[in-house]
Protein backbone atom coordinates (compact mmCIF):
# COMPACT_ATOMS: atom_id res chain seq x y z
CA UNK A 1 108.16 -36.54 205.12
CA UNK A 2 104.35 -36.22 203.84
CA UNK A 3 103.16 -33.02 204.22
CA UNK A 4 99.77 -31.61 205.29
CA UNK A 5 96.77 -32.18 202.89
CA UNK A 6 95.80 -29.45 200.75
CA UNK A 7 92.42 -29.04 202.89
CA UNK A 8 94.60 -28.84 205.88
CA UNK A 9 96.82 -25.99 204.59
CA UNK A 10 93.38 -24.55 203.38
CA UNK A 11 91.57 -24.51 206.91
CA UNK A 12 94.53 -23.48 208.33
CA UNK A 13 94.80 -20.26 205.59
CA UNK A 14 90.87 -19.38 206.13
CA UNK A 15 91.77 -19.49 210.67
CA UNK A 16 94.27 -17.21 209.77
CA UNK A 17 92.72 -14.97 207.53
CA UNK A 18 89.66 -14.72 210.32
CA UNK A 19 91.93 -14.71 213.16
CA UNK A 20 91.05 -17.68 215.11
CA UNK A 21 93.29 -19.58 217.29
CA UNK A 22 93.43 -23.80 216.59
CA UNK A 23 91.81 -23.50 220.73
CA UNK A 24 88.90 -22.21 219.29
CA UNK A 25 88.46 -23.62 216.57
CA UNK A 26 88.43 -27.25 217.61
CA UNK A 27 86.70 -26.21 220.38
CA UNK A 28 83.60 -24.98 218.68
CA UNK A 29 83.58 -27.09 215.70
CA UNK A 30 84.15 -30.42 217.86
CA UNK A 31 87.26 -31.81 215.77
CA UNK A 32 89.05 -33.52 217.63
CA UNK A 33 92.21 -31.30 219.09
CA UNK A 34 95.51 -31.44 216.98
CA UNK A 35 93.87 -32.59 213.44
CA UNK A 36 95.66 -29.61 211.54
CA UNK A 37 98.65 -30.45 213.19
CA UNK A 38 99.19 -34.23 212.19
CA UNK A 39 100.75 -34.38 208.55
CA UNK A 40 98.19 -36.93 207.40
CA UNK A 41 94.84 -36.40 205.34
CA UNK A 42 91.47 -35.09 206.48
CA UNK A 43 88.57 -37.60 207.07
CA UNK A 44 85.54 -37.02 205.11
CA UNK A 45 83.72 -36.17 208.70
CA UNK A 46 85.80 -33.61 210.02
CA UNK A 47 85.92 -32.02 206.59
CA UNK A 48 82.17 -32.26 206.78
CA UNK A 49 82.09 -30.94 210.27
CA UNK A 50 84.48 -27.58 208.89
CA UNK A 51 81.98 -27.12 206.10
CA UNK A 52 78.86 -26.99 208.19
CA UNK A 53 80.40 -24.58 210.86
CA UNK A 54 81.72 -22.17 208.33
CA UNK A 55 79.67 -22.04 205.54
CA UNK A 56 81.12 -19.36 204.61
CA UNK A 57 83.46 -21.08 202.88
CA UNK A 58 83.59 -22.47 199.03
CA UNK A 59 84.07 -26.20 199.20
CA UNK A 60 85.31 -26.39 195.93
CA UNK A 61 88.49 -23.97 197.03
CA UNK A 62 88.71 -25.86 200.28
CA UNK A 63 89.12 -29.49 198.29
CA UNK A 64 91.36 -28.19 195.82
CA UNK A 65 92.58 -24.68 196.36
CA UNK A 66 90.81 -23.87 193.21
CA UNK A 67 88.20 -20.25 193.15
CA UNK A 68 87.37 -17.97 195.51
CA UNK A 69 87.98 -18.75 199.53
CA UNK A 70 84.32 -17.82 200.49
CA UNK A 71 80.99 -18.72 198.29
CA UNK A 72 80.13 -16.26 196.14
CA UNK A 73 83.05 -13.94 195.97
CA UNK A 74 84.29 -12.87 192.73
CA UNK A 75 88.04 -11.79 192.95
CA UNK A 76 89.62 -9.52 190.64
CA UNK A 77 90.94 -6.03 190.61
CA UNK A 78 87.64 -4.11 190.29
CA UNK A 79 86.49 -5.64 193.56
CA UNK A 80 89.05 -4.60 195.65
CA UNK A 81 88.37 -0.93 194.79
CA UNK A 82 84.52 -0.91 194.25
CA UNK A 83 83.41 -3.08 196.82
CA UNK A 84 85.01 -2.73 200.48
CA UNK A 85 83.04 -6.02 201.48
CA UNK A 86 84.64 -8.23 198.72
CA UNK A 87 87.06 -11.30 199.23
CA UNK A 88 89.68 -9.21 197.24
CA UNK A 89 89.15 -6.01 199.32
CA UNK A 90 89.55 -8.03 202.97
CA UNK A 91 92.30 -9.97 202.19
CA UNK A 92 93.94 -6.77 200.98
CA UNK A 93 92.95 -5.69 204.15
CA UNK A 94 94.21 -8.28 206.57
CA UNK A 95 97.66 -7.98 204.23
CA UNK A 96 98.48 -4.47 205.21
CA UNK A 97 97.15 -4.84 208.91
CA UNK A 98 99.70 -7.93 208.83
CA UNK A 99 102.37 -5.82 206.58
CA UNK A 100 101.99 -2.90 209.59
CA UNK A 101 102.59 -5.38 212.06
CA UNK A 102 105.66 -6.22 210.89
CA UNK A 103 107.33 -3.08 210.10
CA UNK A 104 106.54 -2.58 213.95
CA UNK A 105 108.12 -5.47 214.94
CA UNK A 106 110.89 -4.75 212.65
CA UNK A 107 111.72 -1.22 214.40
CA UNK A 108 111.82 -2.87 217.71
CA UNK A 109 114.37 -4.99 216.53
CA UNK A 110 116.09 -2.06 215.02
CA UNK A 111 115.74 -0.61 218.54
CA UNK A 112 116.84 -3.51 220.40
CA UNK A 113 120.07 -3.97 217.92
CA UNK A 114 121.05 0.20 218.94
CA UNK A 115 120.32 -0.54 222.46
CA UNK A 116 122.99 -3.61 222.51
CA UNK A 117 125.77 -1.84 220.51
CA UNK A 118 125.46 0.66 223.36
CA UNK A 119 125.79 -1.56 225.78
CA UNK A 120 128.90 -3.35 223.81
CA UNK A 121 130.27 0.70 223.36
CA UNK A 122 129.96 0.78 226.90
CA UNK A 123 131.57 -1.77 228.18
CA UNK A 124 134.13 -0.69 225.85
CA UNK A 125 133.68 -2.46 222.56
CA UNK A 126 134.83 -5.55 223.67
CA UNK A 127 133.29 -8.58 222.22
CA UNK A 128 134.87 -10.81 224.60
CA UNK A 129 134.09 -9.02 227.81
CA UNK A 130 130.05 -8.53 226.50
CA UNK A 131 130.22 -12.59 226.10
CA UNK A 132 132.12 -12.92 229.02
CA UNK A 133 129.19 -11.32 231.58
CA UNK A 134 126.93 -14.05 230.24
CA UNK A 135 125.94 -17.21 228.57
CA UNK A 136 126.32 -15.78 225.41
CA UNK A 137 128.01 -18.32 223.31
CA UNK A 138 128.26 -18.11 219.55
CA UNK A 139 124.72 -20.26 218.08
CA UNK A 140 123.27 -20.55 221.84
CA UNK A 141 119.45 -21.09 221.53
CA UNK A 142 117.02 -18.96 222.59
């Protein structure tokens, strides 16, 4: 199976790392809906069409993955600490926002796992009668 182009995994990356949906996107840049889906390569037009919407963004990292994601950023360690407006310093940023988000989710699972062994205590630790109330089956999907 081909995968996605290397642009295509880079768009993708810089939508995440602003937080736009795929709706919007191809809704205000005019490429045509499902593009970054397809597991094909990126015509030279649409690729045009990302470049002059978000300008933002360094072409030469967006062809081949290569530099800094936006024009004119210089990534190392001394940006991240001395400038709160560098590349370095929001990615770092969007990282722990993201890292936050799932320890969060994590202790609602934890939560959610407590809650059911409860429930299995209380109906009296019986595996059988907890699948038994339910379709429950062993490797059921969601």
């Amino acid at each position: 199976m081909q995968e996605k182009s290397i642009i295509k995994q880079n768009i993708l990356t810089y939508l995440r790392y602003k937080g736009l949906t795929l709706y919007k996107f191809y809704k205000d840049t005019g490429i045509t809906r499902g593009i970054l889906t397809q597991n094909n390569g990126m015509s030279e037009e649409n690729t045009t069409r990302f470049l002059d919407y978000f300008t933002e963004v360094n072409p030469e990292w967006l062809l081949t993955g290569k530099g800094s994601m936006l024009r004119g950023a210089a990534v190392d360690q001394g940006d991240v600490v001395g400038d709160p407006d560098s590349v370095a310093a929001m990615q770092l940023h969007f990282l722990r926002e993201n890292n936050d988000l799932l320890r969060a989710k994590v202790l609602l699972l934890e939560e959610n796992r407590l809650l059911l062994l409860r429930e299995i205590s209380r109906l009296g630790g019986d595996m059988e009668a907890v699948l038994s109330k339910g379709d429950w089956s062993v490797g059921a999907a969601d």
